[in-house]
Protein backbone atom coordinates (compact mmCIF):
# COMPACT_ATOMS: atom_id res chain seq x y z
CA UNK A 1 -203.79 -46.52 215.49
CA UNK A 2 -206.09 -45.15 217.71
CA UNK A 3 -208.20 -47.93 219.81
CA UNK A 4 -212.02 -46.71 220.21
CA UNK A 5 -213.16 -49.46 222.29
CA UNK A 6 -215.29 -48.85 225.00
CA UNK A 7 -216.87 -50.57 228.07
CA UNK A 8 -220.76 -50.92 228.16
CA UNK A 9 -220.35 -48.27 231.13
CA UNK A 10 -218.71 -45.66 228.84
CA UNK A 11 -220.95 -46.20 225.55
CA UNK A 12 -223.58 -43.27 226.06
CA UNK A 13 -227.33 -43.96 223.91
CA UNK A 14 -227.11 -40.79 221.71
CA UNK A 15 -230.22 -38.72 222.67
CA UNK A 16 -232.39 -37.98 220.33
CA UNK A 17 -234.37 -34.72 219.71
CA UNK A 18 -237.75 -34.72 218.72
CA UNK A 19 -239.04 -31.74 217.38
CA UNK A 20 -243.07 -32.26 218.35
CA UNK A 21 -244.09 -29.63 215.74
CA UNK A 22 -242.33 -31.18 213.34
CA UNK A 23 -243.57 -34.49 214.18
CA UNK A 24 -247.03 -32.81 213.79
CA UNK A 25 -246.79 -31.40 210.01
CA UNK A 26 -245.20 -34.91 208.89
CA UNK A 27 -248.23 -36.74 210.36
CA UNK A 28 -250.70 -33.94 208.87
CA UNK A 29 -248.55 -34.30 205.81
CA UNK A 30 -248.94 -38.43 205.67
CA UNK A 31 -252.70 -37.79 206.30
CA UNK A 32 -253.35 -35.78 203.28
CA UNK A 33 -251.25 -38.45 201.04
CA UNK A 34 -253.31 -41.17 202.79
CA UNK A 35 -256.56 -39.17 202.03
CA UNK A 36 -255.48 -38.66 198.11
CA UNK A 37 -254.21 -41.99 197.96
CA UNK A 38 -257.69 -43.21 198.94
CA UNK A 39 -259.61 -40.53 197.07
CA UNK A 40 -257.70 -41.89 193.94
CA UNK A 41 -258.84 -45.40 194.58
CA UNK A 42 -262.65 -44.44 193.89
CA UNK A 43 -264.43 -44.38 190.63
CA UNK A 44 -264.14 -40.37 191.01
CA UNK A 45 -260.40 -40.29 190.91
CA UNK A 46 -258.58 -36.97 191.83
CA UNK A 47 -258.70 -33.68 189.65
CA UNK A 48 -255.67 -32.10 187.92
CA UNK A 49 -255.15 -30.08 191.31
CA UNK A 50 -255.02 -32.92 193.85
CA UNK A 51 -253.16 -34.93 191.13
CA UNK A 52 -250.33 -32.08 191.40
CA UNK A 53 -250.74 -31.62 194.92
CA UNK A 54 -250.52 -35.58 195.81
CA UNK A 55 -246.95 -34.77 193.77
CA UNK A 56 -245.64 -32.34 196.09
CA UNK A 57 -246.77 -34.18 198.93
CA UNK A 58 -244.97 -36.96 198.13
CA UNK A 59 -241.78 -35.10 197.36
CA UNK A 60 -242.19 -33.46 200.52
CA UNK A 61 -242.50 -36.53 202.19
CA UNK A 62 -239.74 -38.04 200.93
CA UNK A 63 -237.86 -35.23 201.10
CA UNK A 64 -238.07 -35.79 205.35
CA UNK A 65 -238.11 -38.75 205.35
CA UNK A 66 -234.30 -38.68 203.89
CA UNK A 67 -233.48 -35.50 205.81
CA UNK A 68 -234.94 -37.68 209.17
CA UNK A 69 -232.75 -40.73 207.87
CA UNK A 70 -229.52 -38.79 207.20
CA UNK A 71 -229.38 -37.44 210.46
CA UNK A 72 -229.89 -41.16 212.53
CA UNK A 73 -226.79 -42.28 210.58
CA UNK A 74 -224.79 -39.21 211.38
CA UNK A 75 -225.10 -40.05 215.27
CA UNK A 76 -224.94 -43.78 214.75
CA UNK A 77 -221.80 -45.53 216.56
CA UNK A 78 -221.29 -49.06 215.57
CA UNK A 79 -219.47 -51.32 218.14
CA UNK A 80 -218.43 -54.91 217.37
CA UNK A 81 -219.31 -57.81 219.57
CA UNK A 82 -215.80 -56.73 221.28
CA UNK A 83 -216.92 -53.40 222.27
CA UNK A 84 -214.26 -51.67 219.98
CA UNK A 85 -216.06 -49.26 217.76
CA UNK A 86 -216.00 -50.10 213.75
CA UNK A 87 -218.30 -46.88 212.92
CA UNK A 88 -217.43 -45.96 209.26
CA UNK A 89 -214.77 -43.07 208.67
CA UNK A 90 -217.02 -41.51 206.81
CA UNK A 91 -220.11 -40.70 209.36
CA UNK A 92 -216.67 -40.09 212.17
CA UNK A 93 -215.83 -37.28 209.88
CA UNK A 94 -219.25 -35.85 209.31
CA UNK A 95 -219.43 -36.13 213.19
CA UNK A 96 -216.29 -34.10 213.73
CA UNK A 97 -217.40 -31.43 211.58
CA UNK A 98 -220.76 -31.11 213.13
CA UNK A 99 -218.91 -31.29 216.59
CA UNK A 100 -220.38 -34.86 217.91
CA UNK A 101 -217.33 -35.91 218.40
């Protein structure tokens, strides 16, 4: 058995990448929802359009939010109060194959 423990001074904070144009669509993209959502609310309501556009918004959205979520738990290392690592074989293998390990 291989021990993965490691001292405070060896554990590195994964770094995170933040693509700022991507960052920028998703909060343009949240806007819009926000502004349907809203739009909705009044006595107007939304037409057939922004009732199929609010749709693909939202499946949009969710559809980075889950991409943006998958990808923190593929970095993630989990250490126990020991300092010995205890991250899931699963996520070590789908490191190893996208060579994080």
């Amino acid at each position: 058995m291989v021990d993965n423990s490691r001292s405070e001074k060896e554990h590195k904070e994964p770094e995170f990448v933040v693509d700022e144009d991507e960052q920028a669509k998703n909060e343009a993209l949240r806007a819009r929802i926000n502004e349907l959502a809203a739009k909705q609310k009044t006595s107007k309501g939304l037409t057939e359009a922004e009732k199929k556009e609010q749709k693909q918004l939202r499946q949009k959205f969710l559809e980075n939010f889950r991409k943006t979520f998958r990808s923190q738990v593929e970095i993630l290392q989990v250490f126990d109060k020991n300092g010995k690592e205890v991250t899931p074989k699963k996520v070590i293998d789908i490191q190893k194959k996208k060579g994080l390990r």
